[in-house]
Protein backbone atom coordinates (compact mmCIF):
# COMPACT_ATOMS: atom_id res chain seq x y z
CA UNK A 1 0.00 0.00 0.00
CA UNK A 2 0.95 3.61 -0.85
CA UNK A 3 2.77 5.28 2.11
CA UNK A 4 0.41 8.52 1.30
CA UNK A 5 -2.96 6.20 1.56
CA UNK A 6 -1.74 4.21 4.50
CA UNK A 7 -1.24 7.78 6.51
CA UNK A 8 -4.85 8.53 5.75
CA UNK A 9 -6.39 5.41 6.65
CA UNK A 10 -4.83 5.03 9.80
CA UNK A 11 -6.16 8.59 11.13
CA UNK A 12 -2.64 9.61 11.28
CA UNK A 13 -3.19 12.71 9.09
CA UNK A 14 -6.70 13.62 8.00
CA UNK A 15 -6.49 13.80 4.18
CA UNK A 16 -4.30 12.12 1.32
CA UNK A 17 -3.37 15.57 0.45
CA UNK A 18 -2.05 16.56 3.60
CA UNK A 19 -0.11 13.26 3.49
CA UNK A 20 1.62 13.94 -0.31
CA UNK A 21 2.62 17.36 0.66
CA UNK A 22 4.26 16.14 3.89
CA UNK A 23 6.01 13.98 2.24
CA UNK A 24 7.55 16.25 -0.09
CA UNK A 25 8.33 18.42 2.24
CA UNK A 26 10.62 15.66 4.07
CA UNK A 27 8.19 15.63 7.28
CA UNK A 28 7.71 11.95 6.43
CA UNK A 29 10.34 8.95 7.22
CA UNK A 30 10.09 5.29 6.55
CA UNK A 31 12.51 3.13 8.22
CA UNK A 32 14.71 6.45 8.90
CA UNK A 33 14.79 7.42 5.23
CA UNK A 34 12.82 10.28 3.75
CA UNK A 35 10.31 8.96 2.06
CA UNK A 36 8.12 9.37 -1.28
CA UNK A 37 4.43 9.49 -1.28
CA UNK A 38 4.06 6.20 -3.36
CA UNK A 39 6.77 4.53 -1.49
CA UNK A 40 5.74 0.78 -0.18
CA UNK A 41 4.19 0.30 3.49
CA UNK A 42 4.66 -3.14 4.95
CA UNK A 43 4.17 -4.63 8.17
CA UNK A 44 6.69 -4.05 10.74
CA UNK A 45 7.85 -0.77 9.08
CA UNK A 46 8.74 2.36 11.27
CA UNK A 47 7.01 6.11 10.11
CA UNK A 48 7.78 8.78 11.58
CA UNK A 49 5.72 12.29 11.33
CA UNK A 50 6.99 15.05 11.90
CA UNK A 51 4.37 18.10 12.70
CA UNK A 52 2.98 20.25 15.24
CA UNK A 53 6.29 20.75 16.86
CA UNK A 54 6.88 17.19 17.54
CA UNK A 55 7.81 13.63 16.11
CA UNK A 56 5.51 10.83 16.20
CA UNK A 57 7.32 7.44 15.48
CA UNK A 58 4.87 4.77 14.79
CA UNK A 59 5.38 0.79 13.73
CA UNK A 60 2.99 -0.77 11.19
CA UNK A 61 1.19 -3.56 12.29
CA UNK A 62 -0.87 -4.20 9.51
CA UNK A 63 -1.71 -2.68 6.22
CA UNK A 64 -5.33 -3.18 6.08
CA UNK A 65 -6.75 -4.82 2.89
CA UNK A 66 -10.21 -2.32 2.37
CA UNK A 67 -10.45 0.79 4.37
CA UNK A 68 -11.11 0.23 8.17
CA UNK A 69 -13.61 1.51 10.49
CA UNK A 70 -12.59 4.70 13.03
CA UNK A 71 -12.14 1.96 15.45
CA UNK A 72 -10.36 -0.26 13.59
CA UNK A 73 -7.71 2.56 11.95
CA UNK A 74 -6.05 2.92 15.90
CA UNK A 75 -5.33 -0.97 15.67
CA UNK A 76 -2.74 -0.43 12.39
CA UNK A 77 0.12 0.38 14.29
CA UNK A 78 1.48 1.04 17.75
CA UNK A 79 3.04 4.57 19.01
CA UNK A 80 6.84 4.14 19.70
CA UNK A 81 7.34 7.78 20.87
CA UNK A 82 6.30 10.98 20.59
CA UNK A 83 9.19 13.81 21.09
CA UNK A 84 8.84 17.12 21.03
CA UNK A 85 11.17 19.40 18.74
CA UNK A 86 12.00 23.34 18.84
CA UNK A 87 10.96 24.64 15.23
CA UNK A 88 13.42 28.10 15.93
């Protein structure tokens, strides 16, 4: 699955959009590499967001087959960390 469409299904950014332009704006990382929009998302991969001032790290769990439920979307992946970074 897309790393752009994964992002938006798992409620971890609101709209595909959103998702593409962080990416090209280097906000995004996959496995500690910036990474494209249409890059690959597998299970076990790490993401990490960077936005609102800090840096979400997150591990896939599963890349769902048909888009999941609200309730469902939390159960994708598990938080590693959250740190917060100075944007001066």
């Amino acid at each position: 699955m897309r790393l752009d469409i994964f992002l938006k299904l798992s409620r971890l950014v609101p709209r595909r959009t959103l998702a593409q332009q962080m990416c090209e704006a280097g906000a995004v990382k996959l496995n500690g590499a910036r990474a494209k929009s249409a890059r690959e998302v597998r299970a076990g991969d790490l993401i990490s967001l960077r936005q609102r001032g800090r840096i979400t790290t997150v591990r896939v769990l599963e890349v769902p087959a048909k888009p999941p439920s609200k309730a469902q979307a939390a159960t994708l992946y598990e938080t590693i960390g959250v740190e917060s970074y100075d944007t001066d």
